[in-house]
PDB file of N, CA and C in Angstrom:
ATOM      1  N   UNK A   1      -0.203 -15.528 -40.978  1.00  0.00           N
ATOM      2  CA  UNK A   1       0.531 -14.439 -40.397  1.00  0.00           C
ATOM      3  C   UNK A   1       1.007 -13.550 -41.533  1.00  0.00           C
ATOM      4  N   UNK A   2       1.183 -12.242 -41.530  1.00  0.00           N
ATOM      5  CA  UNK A   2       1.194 -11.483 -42.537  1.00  0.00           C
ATOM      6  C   UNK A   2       2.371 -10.454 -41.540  1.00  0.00           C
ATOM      7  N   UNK A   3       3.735 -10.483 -42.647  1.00  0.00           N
ATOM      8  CA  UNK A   3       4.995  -9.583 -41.973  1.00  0.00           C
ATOM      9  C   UNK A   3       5.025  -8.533 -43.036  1.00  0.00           C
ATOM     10  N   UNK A   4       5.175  -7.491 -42.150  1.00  0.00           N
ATOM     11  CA  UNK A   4       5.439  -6.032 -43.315  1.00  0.00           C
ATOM     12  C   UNK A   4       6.718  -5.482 -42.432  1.00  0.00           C
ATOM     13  N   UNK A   5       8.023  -6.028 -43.633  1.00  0.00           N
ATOM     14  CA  UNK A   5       9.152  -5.878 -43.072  1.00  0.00           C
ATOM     15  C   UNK A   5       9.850  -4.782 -43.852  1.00  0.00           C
ATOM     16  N   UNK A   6      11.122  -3.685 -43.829  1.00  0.00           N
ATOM     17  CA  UNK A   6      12.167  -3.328 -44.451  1.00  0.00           C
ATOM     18  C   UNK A   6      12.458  -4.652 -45.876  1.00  0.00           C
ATOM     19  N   UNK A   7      11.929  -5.654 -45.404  1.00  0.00           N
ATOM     20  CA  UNK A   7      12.549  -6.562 -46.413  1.00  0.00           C
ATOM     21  C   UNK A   7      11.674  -6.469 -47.558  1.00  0.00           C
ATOM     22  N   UNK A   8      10.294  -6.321 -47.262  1.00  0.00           N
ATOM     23  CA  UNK A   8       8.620  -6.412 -48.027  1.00  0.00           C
ATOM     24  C   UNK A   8       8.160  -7.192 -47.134  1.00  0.00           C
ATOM     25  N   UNK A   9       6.868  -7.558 -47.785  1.00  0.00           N
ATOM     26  CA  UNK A   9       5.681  -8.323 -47.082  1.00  0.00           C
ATOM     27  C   UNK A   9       5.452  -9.181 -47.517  1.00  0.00           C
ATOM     28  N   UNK A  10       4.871 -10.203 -46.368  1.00  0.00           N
ATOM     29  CA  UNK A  10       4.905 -12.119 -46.650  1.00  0.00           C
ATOM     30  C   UNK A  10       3.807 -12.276 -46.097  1.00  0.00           C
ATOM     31  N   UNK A  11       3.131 -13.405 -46.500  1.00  0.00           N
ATOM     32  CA  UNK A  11       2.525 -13.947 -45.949  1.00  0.00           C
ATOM     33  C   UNK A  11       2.849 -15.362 -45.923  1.00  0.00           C
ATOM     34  N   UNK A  12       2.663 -16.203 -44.492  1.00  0.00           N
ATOM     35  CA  UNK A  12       3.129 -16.952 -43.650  1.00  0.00           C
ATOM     36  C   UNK A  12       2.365 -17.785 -43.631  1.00  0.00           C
ATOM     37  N   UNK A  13       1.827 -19.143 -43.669  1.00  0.00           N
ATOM     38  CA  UNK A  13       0.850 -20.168 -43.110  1.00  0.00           C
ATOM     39  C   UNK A  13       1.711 -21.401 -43.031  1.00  0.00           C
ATOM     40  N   UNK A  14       0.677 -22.265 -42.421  1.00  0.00           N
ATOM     41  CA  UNK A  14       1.369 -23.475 -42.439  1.00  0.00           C
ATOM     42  C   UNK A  14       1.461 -24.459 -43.598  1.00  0.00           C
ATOM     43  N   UNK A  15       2.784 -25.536 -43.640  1.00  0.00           N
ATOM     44  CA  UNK A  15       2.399 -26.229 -44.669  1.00  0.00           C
ATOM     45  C   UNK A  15       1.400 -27.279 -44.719  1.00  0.00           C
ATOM     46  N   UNK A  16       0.356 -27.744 -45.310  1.00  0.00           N
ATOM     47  CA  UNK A  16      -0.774 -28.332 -45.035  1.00  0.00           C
ATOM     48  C   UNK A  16      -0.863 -29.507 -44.765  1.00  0.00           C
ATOM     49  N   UNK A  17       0.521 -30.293 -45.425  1.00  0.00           N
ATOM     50  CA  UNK A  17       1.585 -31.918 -44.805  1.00  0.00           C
ATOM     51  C   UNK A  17       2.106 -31.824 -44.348  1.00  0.00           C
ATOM     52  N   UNK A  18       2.379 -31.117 -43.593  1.00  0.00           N
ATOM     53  CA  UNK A  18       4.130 -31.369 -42.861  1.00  0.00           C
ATOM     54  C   UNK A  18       4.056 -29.892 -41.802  1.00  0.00           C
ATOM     55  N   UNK A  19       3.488 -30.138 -40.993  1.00  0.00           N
ATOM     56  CA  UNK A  19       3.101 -28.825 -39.431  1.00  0.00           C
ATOM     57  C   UNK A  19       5.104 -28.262 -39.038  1.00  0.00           C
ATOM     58  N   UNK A  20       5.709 -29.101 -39.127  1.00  0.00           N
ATOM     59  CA  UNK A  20       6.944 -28.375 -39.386  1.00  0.00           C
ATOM     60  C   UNK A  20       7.691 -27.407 -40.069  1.00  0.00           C
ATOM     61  N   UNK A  21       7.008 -27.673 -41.428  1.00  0.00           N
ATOM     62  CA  UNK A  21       7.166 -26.347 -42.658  1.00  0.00           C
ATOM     63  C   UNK A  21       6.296 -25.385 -42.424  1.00  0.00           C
ATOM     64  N   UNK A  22       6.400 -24.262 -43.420  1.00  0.00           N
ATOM     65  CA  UNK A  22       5.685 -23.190 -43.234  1.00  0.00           C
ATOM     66  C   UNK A  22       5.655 -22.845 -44.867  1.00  0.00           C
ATOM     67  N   UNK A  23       4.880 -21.990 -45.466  1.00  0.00           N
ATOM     68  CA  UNK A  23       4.766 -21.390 -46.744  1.00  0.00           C
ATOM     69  C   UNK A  23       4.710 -20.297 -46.373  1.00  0.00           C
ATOM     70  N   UNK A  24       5.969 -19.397 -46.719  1.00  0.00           N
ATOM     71  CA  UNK A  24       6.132 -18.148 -47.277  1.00  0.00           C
ATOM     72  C   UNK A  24       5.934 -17.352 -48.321  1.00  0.00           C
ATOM     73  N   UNK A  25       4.724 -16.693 -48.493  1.00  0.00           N
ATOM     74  CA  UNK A  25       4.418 -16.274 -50.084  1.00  0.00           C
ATOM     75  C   UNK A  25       4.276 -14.640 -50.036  1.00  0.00           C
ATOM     76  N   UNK A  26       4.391 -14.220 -51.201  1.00  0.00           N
ATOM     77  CA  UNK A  26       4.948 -12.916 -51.590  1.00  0.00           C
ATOM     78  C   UNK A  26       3.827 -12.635 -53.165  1.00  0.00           C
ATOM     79  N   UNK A  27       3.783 -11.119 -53.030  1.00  0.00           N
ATOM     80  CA  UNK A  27       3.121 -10.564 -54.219  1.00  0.00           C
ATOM     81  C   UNK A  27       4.269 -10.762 -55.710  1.00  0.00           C
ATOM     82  N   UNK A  28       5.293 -10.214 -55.315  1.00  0.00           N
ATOM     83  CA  UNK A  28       6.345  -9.879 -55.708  1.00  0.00           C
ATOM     84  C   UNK A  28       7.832 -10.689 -55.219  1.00  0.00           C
ATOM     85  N   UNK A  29       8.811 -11.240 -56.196  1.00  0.00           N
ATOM     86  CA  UNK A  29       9.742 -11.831 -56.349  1.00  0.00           C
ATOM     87  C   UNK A  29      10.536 -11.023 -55.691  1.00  0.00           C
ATOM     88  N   UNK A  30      10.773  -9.823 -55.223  1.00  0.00           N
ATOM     89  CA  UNK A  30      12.063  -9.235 -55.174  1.00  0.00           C
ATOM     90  C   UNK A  30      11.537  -8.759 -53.161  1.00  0.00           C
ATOM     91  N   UNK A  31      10.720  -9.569 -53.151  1.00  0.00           N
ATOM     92  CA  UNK A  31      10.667  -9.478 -51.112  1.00  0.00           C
ATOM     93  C   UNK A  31      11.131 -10.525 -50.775  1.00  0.00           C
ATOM     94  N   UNK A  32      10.828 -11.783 -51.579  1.00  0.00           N
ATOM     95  CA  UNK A  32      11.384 -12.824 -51.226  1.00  0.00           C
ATOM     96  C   UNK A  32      13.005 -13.538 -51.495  1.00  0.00           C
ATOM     97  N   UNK A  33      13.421 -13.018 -52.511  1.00  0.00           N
ATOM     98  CA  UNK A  33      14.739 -12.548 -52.896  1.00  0.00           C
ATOM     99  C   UNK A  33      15.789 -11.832 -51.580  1.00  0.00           C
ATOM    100  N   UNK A  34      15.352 -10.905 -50.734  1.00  0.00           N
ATOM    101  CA  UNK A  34      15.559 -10.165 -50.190  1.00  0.00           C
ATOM    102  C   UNK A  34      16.284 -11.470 -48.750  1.00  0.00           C
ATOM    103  N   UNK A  35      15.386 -12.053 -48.669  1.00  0.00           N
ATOM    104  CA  UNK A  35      16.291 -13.253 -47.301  1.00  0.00           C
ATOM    105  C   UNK A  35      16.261 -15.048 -47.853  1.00  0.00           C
ATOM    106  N   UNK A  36      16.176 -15.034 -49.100  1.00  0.00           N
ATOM    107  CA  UNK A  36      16.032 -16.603 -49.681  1.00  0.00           C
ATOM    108  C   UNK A  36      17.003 -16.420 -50.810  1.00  0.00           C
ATOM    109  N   UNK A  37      17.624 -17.971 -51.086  1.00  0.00           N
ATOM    110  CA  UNK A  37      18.276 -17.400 -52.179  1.00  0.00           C
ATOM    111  C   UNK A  37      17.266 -18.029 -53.859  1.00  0.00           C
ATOM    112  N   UNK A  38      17.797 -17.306 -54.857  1.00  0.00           N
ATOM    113  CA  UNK A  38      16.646 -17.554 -55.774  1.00  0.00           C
ATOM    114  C   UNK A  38      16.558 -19.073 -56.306  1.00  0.00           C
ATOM    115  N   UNK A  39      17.146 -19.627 -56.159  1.00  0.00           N
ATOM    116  CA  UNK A  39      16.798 -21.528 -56.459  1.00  0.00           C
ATOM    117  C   UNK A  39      15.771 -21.853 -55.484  1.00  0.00           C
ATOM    118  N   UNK A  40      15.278 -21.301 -54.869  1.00  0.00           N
ATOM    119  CA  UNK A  40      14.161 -21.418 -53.446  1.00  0.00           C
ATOM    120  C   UNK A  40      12.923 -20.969 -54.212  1.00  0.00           C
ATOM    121  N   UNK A  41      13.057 -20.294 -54.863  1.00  0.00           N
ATOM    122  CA  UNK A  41      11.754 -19.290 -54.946  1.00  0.00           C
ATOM    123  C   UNK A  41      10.891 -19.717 -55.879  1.00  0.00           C
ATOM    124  N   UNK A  42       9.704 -20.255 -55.705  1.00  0.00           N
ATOM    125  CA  UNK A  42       8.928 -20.826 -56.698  1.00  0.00           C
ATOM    126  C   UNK A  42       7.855 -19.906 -57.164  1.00  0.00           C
ATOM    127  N   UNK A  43       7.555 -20.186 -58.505  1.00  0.00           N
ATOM    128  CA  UNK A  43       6.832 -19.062 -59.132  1.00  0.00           C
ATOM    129  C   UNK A  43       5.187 -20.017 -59.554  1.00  0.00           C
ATOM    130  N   UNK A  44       4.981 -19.100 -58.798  1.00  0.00           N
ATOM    131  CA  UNK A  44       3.147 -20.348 -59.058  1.00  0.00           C
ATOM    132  C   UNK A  44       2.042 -19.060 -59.184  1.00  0.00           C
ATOM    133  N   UNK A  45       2.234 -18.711 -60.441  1.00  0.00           N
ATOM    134  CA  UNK A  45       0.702 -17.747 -60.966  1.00  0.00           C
ATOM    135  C   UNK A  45      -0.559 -17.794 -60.628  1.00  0.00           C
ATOM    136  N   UNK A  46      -0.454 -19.253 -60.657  1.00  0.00           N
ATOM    137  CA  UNK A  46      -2.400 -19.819 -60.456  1.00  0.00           C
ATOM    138  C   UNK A  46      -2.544 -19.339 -59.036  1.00  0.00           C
ATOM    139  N   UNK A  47      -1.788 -18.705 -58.305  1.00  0.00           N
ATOM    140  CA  UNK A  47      -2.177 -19.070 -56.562  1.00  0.00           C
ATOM    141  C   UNK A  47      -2.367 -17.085 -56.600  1.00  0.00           C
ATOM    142  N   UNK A  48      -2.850 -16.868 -55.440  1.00  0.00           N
ATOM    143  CA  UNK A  48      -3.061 -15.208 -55.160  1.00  0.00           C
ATOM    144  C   UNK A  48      -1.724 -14.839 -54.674  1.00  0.00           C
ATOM    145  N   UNK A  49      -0.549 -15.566 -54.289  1.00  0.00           N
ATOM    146  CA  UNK A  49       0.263 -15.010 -54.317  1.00  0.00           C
ATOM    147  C   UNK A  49       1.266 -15.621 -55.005  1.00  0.00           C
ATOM    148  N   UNK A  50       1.861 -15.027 -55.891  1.00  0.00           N
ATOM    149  CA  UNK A  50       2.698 -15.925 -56.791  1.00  0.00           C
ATOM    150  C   UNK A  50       4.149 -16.321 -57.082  1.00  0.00           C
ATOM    151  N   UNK A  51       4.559 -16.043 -55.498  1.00  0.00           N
ATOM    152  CA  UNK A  51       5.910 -16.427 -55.267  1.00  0.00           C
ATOM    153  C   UNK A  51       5.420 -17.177 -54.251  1.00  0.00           C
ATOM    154  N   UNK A  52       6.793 -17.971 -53.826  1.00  0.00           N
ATOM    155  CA  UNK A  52       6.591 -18.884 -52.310  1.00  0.00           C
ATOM    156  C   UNK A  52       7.692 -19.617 -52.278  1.00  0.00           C
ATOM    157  N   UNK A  53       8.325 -19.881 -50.915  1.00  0.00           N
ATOM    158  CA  UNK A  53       9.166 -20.287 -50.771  1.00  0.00           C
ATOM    159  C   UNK A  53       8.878 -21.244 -49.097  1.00  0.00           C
ATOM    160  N   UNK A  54       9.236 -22.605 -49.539  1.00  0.00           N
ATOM    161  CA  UNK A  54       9.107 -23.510 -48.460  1.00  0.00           C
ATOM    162  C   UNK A  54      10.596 -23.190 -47.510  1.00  0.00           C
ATOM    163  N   UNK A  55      10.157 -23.549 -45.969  1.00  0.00           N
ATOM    164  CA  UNK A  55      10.878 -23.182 -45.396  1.00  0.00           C
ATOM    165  C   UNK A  55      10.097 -23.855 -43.708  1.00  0.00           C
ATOM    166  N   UNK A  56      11.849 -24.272 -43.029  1.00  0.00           N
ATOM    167  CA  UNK A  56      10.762 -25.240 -41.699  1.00  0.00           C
ATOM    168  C   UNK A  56      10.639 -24.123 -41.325  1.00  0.00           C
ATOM    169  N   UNK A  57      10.048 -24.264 -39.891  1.00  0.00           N
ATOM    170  CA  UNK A  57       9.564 -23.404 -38.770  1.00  0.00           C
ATOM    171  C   UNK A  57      10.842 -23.084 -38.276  1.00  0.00           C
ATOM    172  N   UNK A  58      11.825 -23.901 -38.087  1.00  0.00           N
ATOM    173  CA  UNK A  58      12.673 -23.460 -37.389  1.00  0.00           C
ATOM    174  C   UNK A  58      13.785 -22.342 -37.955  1.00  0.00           C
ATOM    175  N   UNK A  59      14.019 -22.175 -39.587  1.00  0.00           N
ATOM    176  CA  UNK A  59      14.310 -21.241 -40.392  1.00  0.00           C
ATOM    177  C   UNK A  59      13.718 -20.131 -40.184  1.00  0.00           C
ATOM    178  N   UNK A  60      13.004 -20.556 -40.710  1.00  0.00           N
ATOM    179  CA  UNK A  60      11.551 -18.922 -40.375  1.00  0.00           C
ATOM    180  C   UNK A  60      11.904 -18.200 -38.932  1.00  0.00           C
ATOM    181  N   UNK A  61      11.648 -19.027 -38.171  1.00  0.00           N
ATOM    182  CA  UNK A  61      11.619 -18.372 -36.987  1.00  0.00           C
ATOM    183  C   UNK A  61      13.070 -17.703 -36.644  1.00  0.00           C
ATOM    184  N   UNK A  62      13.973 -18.132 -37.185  1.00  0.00           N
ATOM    185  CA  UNK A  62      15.799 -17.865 -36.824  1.00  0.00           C
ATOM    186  C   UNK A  62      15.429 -16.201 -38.133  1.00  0.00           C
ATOM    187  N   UNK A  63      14.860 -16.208 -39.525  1.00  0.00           N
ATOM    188  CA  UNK A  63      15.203 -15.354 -40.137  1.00  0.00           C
ATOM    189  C   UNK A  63      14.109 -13.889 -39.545  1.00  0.00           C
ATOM    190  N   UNK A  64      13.123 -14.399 -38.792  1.00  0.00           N
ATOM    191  CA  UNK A  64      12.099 -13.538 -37.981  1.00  0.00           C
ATOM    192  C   UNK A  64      13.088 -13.104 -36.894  1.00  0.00           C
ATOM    193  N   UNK A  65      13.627 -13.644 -36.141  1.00  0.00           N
ATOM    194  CA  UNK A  65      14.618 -13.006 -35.001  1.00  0.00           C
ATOM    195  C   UNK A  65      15.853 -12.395 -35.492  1.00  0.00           C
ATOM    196  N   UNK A  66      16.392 -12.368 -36.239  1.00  0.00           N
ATOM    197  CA  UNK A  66      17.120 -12.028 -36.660  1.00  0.00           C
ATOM    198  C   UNK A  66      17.049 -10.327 -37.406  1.00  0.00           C
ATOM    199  N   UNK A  67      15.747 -10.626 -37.947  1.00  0.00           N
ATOM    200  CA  UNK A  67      14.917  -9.238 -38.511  1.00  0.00           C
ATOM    201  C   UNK A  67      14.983  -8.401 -37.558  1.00  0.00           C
ATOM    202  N   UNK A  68      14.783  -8.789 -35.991  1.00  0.00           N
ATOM    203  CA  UNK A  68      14.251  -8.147 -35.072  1.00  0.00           C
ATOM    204  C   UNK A  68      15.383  -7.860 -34.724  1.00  0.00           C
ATOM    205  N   UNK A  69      16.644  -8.333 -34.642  1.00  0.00           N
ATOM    206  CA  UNK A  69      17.917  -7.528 -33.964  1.00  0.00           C
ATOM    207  C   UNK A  69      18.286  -6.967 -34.711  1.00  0.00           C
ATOM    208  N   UNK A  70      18.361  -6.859 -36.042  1.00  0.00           N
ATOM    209  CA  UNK A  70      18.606  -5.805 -36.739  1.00  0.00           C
ATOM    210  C   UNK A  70      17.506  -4.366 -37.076  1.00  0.00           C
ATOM    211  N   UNK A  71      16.922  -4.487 -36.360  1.00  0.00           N
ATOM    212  CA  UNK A  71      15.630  -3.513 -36.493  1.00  0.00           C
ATOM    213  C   UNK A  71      16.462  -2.136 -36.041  1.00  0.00           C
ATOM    214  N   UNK A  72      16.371  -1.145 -36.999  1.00  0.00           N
ATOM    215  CA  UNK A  72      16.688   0.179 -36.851  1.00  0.00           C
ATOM    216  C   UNK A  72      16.292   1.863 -37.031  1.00  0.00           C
ATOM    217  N   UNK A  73      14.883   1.087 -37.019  1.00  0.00           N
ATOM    218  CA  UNK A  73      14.169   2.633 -37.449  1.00  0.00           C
ATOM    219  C   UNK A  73      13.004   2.455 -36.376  1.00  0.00           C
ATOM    220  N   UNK A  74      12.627   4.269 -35.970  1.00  0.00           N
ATOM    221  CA  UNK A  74      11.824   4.163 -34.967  1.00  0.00           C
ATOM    222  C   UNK A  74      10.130   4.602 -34.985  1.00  0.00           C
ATOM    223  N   UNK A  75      10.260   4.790 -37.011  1.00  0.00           N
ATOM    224  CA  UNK A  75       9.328   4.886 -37.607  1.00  0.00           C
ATOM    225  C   UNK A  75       8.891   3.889 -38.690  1.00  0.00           C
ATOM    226  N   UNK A  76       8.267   2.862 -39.292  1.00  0.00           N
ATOM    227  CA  UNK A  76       8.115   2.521 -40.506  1.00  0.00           C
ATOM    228  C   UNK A  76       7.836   3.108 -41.487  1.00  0.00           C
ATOM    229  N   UNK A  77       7.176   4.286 -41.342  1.00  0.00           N
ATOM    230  CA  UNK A  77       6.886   5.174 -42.823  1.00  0.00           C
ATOM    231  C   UNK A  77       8.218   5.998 -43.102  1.00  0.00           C
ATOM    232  N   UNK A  78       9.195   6.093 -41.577  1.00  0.00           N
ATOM    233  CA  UNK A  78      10.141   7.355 -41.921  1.00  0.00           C
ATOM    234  C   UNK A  78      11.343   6.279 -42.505  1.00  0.00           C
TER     235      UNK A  78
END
């Protein structure tokens, strides 16, 4: 799953042990910064995206709804 938020953009999959977690990964440190705090944020170069931050489903999904009630623009480019 791929989110292009006010916050930046993530990409989302599952964790590959544990169907409860999820991997949140980022181009850039400062999207993921944006709703994690930085002791979370792991920095892994070797991978195509080189931030990531573990996180269950049930997090994710509370910081995804949450995005959505605060949603305030009726444009994304504006």
């Amino acid at each position: 799953m791929r989110i292009a938020s006010k916050n930046g953009f993530f990409s989302i999959v599952q964790h590959r042990d544990d169907p409860e977690q999820v991997l949140v990964r980022a181009r850039v440190k400062k999207d993921l910064a944006e709703i994690f705090p930085e002791d979370r944020i792991l920095h892994t170069p070797e991978g195509d995206y080189h931030w990531r931050v573990f996180a269950s489903k049930k997090e994710m999904g509370e910081i995804l709804l949450r995005q959505m009630a605060e949603l305030d623009y009726p444009n994304f480019k504006g």
